[in-house]
PDB file of N, CA and C in Angstrom:
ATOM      1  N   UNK A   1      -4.064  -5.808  -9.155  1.00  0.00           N
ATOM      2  CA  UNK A   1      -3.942  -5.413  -7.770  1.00  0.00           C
ATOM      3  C   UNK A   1      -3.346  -4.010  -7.712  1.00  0.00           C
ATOM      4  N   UNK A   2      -3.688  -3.381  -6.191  1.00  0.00           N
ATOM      5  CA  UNK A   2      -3.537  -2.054  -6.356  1.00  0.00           C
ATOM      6  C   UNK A   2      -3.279  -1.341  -4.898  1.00  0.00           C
ATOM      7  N   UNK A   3      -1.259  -1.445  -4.590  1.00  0.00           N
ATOM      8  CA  UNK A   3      -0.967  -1.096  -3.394  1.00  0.00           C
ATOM      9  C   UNK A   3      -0.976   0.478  -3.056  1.00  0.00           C
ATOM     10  N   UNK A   4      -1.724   0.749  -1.737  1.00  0.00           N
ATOM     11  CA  UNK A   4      -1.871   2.249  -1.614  1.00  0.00           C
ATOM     12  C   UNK A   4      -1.340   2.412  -0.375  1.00  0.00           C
ATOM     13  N   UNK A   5      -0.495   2.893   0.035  1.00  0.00           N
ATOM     14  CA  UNK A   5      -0.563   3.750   1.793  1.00  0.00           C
ATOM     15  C   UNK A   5      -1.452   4.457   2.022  1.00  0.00           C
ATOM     16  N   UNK A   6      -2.241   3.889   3.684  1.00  0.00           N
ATOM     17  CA  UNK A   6      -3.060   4.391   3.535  1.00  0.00           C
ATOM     18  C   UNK A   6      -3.352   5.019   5.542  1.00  0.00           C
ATOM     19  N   UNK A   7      -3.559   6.039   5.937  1.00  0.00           N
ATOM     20  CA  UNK A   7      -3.604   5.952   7.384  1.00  0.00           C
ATOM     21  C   UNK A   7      -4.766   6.249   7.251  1.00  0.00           C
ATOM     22  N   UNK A   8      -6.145   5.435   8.665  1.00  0.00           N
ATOM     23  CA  UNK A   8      -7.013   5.831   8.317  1.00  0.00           C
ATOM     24  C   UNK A   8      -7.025   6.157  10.616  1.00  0.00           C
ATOM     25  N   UNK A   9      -7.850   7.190  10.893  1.00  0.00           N
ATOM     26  CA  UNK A   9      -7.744   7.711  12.425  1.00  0.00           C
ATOM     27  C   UNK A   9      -8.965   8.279  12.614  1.00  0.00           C
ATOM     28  N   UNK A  10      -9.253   8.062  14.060  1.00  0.00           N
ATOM     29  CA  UNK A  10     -10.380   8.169  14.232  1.00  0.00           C
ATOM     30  C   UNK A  10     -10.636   9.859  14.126  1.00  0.00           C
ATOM     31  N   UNK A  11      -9.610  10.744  13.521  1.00  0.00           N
ATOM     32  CA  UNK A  11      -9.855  12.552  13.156  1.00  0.00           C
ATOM     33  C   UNK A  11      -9.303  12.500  12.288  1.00  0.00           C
ATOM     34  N   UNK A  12      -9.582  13.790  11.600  1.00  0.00           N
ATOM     35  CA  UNK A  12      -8.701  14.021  10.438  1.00  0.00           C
ATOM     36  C   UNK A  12      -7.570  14.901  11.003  1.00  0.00           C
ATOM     37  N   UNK A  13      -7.607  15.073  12.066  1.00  0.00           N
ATOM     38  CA  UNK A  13      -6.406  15.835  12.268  1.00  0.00           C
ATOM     39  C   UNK A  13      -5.330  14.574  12.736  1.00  0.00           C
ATOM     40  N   UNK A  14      -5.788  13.696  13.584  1.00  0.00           N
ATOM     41  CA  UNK A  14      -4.980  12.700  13.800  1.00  0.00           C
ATOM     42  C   UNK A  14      -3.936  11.859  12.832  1.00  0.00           C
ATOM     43  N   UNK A  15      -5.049  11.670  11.916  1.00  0.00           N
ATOM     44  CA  UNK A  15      -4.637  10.973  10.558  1.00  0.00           C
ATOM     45  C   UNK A  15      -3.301  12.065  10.199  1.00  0.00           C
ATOM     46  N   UNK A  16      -3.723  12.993   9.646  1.00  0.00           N
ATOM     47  CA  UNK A  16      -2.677  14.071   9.414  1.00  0.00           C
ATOM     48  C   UNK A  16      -1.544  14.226  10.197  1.00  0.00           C
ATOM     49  N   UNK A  17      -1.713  14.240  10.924  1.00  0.00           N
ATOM     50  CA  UNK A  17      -0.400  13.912  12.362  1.00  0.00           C
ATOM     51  C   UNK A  17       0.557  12.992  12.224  1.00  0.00           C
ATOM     52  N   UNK A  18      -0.436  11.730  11.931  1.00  0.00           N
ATOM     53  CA  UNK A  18       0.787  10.253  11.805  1.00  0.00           C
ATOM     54  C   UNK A  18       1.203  10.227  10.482  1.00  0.00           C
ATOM     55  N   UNK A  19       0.373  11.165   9.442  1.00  0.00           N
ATOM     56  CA  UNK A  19       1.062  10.763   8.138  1.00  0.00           C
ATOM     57  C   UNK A  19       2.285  11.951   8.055  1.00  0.00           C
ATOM     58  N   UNK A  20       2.187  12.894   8.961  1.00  0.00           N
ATOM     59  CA  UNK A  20       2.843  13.963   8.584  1.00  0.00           C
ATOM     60  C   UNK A  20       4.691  12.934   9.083  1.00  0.00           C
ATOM     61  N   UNK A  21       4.515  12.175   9.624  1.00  0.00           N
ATOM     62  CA  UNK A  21       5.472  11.221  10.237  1.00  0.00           C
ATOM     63  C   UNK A  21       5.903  10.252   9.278  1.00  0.00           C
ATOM     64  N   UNK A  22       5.934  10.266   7.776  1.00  0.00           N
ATOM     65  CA  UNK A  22       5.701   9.543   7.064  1.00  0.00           C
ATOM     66  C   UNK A  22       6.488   9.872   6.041  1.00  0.00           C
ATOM     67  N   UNK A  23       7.954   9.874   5.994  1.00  0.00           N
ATOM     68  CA  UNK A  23       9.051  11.029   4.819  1.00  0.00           C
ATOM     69  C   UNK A  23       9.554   9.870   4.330  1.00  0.00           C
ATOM     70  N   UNK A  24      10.290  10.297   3.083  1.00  0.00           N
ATOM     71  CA  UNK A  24      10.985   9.830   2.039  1.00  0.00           C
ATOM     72  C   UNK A  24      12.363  10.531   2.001  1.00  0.00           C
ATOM     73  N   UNK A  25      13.187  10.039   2.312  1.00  0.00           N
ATOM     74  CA  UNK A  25      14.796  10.423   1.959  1.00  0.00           C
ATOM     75  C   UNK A  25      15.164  10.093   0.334  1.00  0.00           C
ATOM     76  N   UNK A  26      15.628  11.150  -0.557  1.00  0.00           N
ATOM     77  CA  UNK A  26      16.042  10.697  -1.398  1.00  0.00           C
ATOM     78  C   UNK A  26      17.727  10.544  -1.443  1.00  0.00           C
ATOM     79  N   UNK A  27      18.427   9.936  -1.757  1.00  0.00           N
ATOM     80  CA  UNK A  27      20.077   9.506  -0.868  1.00  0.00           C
ATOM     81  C   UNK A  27      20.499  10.209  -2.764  1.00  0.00           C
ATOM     82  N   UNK A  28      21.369  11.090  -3.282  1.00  0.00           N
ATOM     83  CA  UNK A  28      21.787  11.231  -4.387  1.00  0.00           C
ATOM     84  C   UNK A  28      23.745  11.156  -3.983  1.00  0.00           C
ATOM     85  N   UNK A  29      24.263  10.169  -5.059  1.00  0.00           N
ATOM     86  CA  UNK A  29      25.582   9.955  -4.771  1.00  0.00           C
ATOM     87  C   UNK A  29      26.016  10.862  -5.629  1.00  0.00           C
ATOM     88  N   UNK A  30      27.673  10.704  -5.479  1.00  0.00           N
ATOM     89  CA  UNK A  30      28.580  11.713  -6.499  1.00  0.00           C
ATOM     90  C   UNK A  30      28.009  11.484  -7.785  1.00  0.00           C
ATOM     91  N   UNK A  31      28.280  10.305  -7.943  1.00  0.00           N
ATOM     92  CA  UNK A  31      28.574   9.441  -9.559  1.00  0.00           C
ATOM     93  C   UNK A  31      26.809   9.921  -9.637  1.00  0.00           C
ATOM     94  N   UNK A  32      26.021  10.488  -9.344  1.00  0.00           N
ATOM     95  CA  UNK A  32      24.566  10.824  -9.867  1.00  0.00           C
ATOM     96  C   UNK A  32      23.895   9.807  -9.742  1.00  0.00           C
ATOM     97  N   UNK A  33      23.908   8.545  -9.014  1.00  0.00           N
ATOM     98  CA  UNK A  33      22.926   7.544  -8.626  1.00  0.00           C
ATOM     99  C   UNK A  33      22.063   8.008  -7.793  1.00  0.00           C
ATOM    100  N   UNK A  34      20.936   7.632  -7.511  1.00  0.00           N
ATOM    101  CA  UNK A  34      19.715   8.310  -6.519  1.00  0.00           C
ATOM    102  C   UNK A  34      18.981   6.834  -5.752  1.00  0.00           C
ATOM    103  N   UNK A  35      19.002   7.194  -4.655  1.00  0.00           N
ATOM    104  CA  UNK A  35      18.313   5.757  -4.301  1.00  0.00           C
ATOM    105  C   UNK A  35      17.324   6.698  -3.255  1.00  0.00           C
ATOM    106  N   UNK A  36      16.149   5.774  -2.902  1.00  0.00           N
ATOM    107  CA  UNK A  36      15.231   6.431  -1.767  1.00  0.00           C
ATOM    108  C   UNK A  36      15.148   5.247  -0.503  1.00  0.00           C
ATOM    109  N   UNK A  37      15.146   5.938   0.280  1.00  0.00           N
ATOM    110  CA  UNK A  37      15.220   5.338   1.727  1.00  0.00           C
ATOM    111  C   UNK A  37      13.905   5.853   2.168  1.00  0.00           C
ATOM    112  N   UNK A  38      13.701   5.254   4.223  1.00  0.00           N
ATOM    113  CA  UNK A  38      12.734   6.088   4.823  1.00  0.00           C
ATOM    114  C   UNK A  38      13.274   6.602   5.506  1.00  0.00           C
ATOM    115  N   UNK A  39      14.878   6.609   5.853  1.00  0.00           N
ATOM    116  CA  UNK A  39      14.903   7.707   7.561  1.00  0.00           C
ATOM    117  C   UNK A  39      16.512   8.078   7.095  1.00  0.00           C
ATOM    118  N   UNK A  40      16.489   8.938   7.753  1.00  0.00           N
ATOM    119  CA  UNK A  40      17.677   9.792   7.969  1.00  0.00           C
ATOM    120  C   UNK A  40      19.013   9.051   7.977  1.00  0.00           C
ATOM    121  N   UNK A  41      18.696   7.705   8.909  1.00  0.00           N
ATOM    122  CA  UNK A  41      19.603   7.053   9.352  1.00  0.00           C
ATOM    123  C   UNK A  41      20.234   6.667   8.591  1.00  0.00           C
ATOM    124  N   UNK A  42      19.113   5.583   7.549  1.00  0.00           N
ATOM    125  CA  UNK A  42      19.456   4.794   6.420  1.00  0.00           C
ATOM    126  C   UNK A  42      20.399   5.550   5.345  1.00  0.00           C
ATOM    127  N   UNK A  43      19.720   6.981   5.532  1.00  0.00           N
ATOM    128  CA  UNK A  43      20.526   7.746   4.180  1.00  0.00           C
ATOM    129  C   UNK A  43      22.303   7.888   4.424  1.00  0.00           C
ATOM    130  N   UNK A  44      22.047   8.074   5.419  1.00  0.00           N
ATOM    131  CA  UNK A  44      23.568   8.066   5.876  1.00  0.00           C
ATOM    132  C   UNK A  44      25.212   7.198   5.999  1.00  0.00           C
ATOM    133  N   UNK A  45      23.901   6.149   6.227  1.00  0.00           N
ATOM    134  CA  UNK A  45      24.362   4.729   6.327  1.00  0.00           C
ATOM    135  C   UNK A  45      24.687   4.283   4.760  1.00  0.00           C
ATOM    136  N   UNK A  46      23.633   4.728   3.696  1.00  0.00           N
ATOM    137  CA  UNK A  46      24.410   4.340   2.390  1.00  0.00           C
ATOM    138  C   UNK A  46      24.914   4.972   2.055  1.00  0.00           C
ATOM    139  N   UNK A  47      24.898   6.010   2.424  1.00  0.00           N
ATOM    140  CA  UNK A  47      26.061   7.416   1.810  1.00  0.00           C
ATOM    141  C   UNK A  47      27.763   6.586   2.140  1.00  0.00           C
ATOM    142  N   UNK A  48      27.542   6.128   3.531  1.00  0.00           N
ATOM    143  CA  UNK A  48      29.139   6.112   3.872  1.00  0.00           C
ATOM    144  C   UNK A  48      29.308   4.743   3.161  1.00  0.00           C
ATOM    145  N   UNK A  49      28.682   3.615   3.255  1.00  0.00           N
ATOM    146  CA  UNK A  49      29.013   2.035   2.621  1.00  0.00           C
ATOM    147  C   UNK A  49      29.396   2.607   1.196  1.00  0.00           C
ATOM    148  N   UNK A  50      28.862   3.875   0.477  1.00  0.00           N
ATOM    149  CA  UNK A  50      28.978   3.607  -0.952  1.00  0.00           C
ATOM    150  C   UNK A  50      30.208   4.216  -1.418  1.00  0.00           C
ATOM    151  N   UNK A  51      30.907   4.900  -0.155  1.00  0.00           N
ATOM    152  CA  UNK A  51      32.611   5.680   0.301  1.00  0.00           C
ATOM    153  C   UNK A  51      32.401   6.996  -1.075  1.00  0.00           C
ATOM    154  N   UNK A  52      31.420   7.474  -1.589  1.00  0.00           N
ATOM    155  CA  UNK A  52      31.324   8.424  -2.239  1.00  0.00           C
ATOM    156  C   UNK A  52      30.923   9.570  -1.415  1.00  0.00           C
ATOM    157  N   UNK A  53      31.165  11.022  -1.911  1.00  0.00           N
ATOM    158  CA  UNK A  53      30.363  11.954  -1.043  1.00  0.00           C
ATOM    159  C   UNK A  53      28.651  11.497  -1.768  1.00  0.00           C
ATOM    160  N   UNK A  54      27.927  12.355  -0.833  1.00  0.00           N
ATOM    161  CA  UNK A  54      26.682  12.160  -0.966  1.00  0.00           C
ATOM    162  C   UNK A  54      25.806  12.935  -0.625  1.00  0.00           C
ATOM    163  N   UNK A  55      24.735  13.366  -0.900  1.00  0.00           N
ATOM    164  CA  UNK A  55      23.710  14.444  -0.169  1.00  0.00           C
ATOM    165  C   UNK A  55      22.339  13.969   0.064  1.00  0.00           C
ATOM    166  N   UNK A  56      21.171  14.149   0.713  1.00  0.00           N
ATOM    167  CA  UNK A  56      19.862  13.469   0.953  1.00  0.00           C
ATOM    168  C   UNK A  56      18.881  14.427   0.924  1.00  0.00           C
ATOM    169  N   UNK A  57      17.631  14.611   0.620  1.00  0.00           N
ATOM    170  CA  UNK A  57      16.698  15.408   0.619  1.00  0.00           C
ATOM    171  C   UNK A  57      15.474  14.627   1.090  1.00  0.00           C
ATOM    172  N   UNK A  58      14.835  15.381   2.153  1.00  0.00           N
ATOM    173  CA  UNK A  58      13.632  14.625   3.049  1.00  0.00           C
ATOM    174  C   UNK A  58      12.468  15.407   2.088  1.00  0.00           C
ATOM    175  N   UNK A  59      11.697  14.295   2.477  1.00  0.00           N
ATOM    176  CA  UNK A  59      10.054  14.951   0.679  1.00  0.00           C
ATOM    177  C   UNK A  59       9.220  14.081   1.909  1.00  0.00           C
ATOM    178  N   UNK A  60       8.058  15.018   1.816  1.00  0.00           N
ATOM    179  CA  UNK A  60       7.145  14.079   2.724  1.00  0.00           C
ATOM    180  C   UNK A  60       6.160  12.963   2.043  1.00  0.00           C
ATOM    181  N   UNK A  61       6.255  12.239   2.482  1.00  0.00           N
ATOM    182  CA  UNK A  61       5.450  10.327   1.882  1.00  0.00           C
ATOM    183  C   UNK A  61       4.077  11.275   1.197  1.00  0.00           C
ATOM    184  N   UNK A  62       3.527  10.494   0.094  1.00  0.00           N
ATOM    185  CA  UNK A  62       2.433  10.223  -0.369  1.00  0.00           C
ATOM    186  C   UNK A  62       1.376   9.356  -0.018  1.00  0.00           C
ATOM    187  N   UNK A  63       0.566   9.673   0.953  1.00  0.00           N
ATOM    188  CA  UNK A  63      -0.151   8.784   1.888  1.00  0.00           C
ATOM    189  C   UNK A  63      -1.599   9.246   1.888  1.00  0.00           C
ATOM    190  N   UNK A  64      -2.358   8.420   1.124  1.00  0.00           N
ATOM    191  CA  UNK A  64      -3.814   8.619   1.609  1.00  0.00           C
ATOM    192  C   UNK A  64      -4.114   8.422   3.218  1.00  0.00           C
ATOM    193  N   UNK A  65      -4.426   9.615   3.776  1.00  0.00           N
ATOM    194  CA  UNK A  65      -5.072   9.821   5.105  1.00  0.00           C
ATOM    195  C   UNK A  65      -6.027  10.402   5.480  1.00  0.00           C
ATOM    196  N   UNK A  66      -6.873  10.108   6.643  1.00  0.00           N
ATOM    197  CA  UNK A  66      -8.418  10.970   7.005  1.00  0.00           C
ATOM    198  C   UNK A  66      -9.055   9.909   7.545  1.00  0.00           C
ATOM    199  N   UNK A  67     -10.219  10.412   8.080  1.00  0.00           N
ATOM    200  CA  UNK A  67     -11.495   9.850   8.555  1.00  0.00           C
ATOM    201  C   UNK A  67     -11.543   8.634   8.050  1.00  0.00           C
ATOM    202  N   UNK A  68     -12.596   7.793   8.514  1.00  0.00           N
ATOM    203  CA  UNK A  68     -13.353   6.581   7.395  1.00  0.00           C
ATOM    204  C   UNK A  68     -13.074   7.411   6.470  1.00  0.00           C
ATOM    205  N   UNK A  69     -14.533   8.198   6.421  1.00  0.00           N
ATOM    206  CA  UNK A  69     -14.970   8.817   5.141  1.00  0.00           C
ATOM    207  C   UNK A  69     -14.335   9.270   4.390  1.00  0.00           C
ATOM    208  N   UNK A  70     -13.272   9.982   4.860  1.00  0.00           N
ATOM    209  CA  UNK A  70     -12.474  10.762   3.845  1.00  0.00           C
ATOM    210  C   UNK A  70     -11.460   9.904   2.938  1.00  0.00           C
ATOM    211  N   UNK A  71     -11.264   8.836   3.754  1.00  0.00           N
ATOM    212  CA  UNK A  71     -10.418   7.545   3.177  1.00  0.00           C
ATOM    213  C   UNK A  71     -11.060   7.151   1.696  1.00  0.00           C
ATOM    214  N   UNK A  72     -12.372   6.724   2.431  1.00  0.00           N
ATOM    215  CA  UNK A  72     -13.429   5.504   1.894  1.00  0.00           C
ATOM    216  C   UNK A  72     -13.566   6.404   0.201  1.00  0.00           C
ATOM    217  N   UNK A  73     -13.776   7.473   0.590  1.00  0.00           N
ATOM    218  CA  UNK A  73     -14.282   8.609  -0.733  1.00  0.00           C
ATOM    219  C   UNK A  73     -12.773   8.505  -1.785  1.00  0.00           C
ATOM    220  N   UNK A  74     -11.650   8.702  -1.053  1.00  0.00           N
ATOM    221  CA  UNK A  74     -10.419   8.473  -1.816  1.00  0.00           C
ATOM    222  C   UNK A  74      -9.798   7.444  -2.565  1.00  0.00           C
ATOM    223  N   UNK A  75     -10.183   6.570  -1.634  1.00  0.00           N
ATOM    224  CA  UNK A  75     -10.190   4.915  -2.036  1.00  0.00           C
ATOM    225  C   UNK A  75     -11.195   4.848  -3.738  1.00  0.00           C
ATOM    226  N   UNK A  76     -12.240   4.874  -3.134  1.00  0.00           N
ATOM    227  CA  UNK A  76     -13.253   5.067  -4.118  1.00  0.00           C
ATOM    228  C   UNK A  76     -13.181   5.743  -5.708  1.00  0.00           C
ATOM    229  N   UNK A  77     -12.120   7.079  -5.319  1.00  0.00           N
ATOM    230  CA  UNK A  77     -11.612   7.486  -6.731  1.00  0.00           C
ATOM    231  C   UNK A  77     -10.791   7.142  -7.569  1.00  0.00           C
ATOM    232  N   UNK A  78     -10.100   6.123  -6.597  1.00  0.00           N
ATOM    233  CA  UNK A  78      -8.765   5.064  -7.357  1.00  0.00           C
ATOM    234  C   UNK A  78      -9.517   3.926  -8.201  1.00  0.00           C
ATOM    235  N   UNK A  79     -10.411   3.388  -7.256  1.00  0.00           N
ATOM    236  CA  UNK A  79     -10.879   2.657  -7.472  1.00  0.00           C
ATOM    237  C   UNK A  79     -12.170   2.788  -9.370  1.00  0.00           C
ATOM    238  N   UNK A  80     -12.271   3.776  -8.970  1.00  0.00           N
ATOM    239  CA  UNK A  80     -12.738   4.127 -10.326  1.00  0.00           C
ATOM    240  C   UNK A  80     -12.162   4.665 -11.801  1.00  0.00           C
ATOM    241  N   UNK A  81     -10.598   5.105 -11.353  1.00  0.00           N
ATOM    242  CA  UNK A  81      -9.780   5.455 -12.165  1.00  0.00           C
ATOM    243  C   UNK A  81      -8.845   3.830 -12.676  1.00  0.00           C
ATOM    244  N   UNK A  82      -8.747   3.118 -11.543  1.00  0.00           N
ATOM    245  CA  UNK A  82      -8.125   2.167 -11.864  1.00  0.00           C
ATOM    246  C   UNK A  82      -8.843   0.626 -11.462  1.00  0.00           C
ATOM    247  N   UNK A  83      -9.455   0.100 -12.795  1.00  0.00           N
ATOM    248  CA  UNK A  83     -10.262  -0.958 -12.535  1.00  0.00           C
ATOM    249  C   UNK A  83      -9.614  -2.229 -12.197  1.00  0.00           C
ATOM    250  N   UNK A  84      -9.328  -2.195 -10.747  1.00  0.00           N
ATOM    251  CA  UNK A  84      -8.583  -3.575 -10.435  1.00  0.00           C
ATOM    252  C   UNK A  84      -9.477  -4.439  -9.207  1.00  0.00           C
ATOM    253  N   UNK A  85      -9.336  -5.691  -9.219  1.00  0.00           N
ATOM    254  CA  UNK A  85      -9.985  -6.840  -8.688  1.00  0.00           C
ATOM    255  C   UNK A  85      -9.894  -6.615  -7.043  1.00  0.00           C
ATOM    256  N   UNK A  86      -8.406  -6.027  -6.546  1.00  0.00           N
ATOM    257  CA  UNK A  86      -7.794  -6.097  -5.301  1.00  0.00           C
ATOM    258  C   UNK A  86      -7.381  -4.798  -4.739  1.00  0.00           C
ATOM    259  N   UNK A  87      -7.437  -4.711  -3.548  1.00  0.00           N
ATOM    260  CA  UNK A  87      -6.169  -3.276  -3.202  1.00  0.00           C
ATOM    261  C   UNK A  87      -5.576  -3.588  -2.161  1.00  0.00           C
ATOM    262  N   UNK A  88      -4.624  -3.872  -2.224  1.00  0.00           N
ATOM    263  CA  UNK A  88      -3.726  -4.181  -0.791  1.00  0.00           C
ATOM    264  C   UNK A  88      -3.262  -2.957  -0.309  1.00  0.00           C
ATOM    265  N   UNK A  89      -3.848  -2.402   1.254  1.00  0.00           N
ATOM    266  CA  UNK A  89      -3.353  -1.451   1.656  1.00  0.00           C
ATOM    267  C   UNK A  89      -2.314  -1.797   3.079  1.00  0.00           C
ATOM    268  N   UNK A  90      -1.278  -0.713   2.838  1.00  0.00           N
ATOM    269  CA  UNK A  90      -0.270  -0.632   3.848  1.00  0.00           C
ATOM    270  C   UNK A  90      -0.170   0.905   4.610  1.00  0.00           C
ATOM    271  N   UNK A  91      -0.008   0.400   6.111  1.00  0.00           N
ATOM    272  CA  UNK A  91      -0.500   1.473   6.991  1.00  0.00           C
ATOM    273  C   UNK A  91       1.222   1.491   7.920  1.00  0.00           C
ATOM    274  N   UNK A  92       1.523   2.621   7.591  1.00  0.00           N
ATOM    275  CA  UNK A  92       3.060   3.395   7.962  1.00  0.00           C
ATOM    276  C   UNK A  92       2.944   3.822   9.019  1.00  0.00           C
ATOM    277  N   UNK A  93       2.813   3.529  10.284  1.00  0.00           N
ATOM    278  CA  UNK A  93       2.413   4.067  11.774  1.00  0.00           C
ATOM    279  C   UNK A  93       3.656   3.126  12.438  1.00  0.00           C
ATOM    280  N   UNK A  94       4.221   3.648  12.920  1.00  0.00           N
ATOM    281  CA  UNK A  94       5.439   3.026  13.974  1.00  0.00           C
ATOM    282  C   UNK A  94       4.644   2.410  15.440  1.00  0.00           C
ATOM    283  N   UNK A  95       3.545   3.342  15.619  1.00  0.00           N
ATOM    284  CA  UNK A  95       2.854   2.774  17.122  1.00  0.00           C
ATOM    285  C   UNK A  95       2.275   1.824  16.848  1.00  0.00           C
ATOM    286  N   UNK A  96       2.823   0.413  17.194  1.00  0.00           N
ATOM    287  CA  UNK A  96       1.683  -1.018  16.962  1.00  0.00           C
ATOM    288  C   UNK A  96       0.238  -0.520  17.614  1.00  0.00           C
ATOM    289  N   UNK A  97      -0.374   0.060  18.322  1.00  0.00           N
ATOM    290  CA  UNK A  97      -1.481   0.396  18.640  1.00  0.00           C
ATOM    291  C   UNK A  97      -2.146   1.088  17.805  1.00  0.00           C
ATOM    292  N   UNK A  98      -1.419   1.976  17.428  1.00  0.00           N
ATOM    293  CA  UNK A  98      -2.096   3.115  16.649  1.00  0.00           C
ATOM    294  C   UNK A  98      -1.961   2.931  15.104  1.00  0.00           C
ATOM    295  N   UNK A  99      -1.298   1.589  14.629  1.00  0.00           N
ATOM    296  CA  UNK A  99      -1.123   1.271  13.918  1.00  0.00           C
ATOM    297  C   UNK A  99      -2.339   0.342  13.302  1.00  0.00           C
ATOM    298  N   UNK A 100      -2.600  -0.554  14.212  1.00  0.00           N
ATOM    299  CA  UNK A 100      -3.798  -1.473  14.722  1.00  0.00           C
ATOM    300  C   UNK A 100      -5.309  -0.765  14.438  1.00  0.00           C
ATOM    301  N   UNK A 101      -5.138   0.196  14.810  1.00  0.00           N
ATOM    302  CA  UNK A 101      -6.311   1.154  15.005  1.00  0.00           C
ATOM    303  C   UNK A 101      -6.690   1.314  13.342  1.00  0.00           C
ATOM    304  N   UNK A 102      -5.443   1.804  12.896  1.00  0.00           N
ATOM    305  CA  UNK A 102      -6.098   1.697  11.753  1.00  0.00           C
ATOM    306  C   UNK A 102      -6.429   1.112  10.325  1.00  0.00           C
ATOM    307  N   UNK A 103      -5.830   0.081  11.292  1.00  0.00           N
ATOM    308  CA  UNK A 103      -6.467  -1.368   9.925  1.00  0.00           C
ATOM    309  C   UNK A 103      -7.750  -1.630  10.655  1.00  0.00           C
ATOM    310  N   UNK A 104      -8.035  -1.780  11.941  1.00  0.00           N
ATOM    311  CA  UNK A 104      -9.503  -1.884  12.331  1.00  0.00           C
ATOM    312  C   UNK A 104     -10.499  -0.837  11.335  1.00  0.00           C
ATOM    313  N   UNK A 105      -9.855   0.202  11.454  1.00  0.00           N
ATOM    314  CA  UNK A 105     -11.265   1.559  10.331  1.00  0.00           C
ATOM    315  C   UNK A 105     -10.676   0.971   9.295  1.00  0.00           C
ATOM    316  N   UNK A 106     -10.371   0.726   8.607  1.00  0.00           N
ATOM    317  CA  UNK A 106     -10.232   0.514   7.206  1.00  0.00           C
ATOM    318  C   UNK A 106     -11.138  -0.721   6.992  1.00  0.00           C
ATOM    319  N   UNK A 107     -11.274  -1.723   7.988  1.00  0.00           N
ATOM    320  CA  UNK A 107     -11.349  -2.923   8.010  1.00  0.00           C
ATOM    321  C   UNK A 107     -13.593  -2.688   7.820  1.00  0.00           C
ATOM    322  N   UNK A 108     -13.577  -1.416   9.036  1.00  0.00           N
ATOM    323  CA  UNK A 108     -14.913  -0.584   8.702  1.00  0.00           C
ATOM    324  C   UNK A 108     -15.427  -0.118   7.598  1.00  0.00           C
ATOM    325  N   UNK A 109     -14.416   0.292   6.516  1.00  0.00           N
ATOM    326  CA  UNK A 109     -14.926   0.928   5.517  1.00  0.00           C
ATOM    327  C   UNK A 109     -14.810  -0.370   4.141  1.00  0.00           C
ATOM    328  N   UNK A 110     -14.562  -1.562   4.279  1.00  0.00           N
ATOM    329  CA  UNK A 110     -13.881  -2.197   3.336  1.00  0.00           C
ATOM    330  C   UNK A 110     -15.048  -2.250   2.310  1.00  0.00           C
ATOM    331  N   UNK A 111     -15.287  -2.539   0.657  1.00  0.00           N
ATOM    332  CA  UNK A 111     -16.272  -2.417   0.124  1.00  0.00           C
ATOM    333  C   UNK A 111     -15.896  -4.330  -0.586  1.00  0.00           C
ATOM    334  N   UNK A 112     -17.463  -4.647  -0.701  1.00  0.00           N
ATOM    335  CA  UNK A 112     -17.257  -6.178  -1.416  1.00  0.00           C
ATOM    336  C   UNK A 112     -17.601  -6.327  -2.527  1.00  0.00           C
TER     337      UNK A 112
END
């Protein structure tokens, strides 16, 4: 099996939009531990529980996004690099609508 993030929108600019919404906090403590979060909040929140100083760096998510097509074609290159039975994809959109939307296109492009 083979989990990918994946936003798929009815533009490619759209797609690009919601993934651009899509960051990685990395939380680094004194003592040199590193943990990754998704939001600002969280980083903060373990910074203070862990009573060490602490610093965070925002990196933007790794997210296959685009069109069907541009998806379907991306999908497709994993899929050929990595010969697996399954792909469970997960779609990072905070708007349940717009979230919805795009498991429906994905749901368009699915291959059997």
């Amino acid at each position: 099996m083979l989990a990918l993030p994946v936003i798929v929108a009815d533009s490619e600019k759209s797609a690009e939009d919601y993934a651009s919404e899509v960051v990685i906090v990395r939380v680094t403590l004194e003592n040199g531990r590193t943990f990754t979060v998704f939001s600002v909040e969280s980083a903060e929140e373990l910074g203070k529980q862990s009573g060490q100083k602490f610093s965070y760096e925002l990196q933007p998510g790794s997210v296959i996004h685009g069109s069907k097509s541009t998806v379907k074609q991306t999908i497709d290159e994993f899929r050929n690099l990595y010969p697996v039975n399954e792909i469970f994809a997960v779609t990072a959109i905070n708007d349940f609508e717009k979230r919805l939307r795009s498991y429906e296109l994905l749901s368009e492009i699915c291959w059997t």
